[in-house]
Protein backbone atom coordinates (compact mmCIF):
# COMPACT_ATOMS: atom_id res chain seq x y z
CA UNK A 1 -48.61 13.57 57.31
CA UNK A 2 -47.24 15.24 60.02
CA UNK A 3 -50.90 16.87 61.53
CA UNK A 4 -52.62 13.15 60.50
CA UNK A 5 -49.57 11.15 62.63
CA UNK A 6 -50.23 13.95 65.85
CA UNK A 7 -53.95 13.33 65.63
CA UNK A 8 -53.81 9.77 65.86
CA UNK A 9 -50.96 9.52 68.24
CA UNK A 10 -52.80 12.17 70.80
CA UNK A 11 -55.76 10.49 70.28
CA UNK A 12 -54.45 6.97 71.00
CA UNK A 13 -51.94 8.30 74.15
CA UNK A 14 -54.23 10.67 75.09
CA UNK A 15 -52.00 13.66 74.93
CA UNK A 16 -53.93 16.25 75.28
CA UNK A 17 -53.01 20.25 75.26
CA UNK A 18 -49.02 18.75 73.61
CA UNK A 19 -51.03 17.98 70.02
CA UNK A 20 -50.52 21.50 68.82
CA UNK A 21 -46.57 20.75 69.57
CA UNK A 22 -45.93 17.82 67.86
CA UNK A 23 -46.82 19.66 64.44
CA UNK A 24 -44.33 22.00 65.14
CA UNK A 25 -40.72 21.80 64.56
CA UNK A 26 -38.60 21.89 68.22
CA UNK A 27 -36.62 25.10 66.94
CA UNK A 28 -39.97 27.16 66.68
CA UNK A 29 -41.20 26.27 70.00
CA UNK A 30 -41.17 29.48 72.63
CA UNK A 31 -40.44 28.84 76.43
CA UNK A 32 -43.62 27.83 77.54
CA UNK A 33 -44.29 25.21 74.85
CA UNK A 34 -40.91 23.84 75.43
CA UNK A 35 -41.69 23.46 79.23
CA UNK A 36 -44.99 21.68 77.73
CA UNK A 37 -43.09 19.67 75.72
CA UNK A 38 -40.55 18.78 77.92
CA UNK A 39 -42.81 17.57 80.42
CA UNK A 40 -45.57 15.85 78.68
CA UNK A 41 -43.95 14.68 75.48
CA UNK A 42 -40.09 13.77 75.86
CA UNK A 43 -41.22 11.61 79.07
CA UNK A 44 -43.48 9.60 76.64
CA UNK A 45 -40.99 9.65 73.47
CA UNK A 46 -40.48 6.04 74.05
CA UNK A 47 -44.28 5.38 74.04
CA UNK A 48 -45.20 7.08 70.61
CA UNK A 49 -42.30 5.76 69.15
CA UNK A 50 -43.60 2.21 70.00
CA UNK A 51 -47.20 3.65 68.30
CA UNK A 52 -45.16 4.62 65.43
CA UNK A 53 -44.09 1.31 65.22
CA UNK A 54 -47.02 -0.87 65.06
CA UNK A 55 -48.81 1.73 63.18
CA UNK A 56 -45.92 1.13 60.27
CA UNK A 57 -45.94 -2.34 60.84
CA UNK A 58 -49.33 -3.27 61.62
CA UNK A 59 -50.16 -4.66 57.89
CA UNK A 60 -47.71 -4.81 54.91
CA UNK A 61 -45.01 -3.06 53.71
CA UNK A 62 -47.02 -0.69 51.61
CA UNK A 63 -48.15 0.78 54.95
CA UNK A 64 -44.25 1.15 55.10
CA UNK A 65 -43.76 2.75 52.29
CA UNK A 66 -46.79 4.85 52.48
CA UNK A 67 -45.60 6.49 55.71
CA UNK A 68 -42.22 7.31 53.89
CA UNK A 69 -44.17 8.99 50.99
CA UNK A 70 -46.29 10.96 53.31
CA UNK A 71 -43.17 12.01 55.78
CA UNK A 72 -41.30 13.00 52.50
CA UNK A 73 -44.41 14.79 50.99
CA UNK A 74 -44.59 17.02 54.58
CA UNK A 75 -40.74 17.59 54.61
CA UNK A 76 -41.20 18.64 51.21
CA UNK A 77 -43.50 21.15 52.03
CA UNK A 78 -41.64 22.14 55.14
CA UNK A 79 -38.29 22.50 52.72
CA UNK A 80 -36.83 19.37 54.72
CA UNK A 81 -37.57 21.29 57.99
CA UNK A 82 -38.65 18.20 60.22
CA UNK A 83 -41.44 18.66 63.16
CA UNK A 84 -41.65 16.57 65.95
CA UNK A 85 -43.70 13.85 64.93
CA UNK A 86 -41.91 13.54 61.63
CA UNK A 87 -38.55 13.43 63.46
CA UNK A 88 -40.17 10.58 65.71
CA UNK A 89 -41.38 8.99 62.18
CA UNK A 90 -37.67 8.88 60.92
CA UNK A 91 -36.58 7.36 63.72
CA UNK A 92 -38.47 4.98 63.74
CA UNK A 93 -38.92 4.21 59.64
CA UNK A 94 -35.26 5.44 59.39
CA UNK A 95 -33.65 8.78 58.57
CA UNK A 96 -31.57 7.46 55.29
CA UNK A 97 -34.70 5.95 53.94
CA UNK A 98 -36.42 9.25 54.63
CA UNK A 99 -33.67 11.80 53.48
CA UNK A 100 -33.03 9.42 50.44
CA UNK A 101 -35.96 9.42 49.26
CA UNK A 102 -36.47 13.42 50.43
CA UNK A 103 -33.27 13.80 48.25
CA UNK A 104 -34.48 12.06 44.97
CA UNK A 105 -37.88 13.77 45.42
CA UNK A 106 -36.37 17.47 46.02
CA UNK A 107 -34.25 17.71 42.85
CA UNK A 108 -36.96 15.76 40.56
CA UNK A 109 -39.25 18.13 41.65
CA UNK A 110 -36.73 21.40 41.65
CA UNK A 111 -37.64 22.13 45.63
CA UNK A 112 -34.87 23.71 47.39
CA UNK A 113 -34.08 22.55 51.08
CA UNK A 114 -33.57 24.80 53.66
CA UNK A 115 -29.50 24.13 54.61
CA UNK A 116 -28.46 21.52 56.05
CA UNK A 117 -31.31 19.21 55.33
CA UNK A 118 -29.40 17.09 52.45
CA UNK A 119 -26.56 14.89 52.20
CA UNK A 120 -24.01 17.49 51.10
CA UNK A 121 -24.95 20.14 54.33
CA UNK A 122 -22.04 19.63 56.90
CA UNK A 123 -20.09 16.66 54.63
CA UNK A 124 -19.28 19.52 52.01
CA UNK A 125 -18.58 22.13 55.27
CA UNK A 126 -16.24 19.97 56.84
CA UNK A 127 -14.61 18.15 54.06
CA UNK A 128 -14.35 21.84 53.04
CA UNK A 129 -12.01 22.73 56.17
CA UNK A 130 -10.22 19.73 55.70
CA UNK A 131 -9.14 20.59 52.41
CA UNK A 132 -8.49 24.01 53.42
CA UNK A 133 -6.75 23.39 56.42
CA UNK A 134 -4.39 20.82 54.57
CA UNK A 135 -3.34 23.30 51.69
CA UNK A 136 -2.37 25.70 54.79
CA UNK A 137 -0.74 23.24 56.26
CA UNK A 138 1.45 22.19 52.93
CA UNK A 139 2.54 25.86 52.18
CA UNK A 140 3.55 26.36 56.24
CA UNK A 141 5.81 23.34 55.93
CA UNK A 142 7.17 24.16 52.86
């Protein structure tokens, strides 16, 4: 999904040398591609989301729910490891519908995430130090 949604978007905004970029997750990017990014891309975020849009909405909601499949199928493959475009997809679809579904596909399928990418990631981290911090907290008083 995520290589079909940068072809069509460069093609249509006439992107240019950023394609390569939005197929590749912001983390990953060295200096120079960020400077490339940051100038030709983030001024135009607005622009490809609206693209996004009425390429979701343009005719039913099984265009809809085909760009969710196809979003989930290349987080899948990235182990929930977004890229650009797939990030600007989520915003725009919505990132419960996508991690929901990215969830339910991920354990049916026995595909690890990287961390982080589920539900439980930070939740379970901080409710973690909550819990911990509270027991501490009990004994001090005590």
């Amino acid at each position: 999904m995520s290589r079909e949604m940068a072809t069509l978007v460069a093609a249509s905004l006439e992107i240019g040398r950023a394609e390569s970029l939005l197929a590749k997750n912001i983390k990953k990017l060295d200096r120079v591609e960020r400077k490339i990014f940051f100038q030709e891309i983030k001024p135009r975020e607005k622009e490809i989301k609206q693209f996004i849009s009425q390429y979701c909405s343009g005719s039913e909601e099984s265009c809809r729910e085909d760009v969710i499949r196809k979003t989930v199928d290349s987080l899948l493959e990235k182990k929930g490891d977004p890229d650009l475009v797939d990030s600007m997809v989520m915003d725009v679809v919505g990132r419960l519908n996508i991690y929901q579904s990215l969830r339910e596909r991920s354990e049916s399928e026995g595909i690890r995430l990287s961390a982080m990418t589920s539900f439980g990631g930070l939740s379970m981290v901080l409710f973690t130090v909550v819990i911990v911090t509270a027991i501490v907290l009990y004994f001090i008083n005590r």
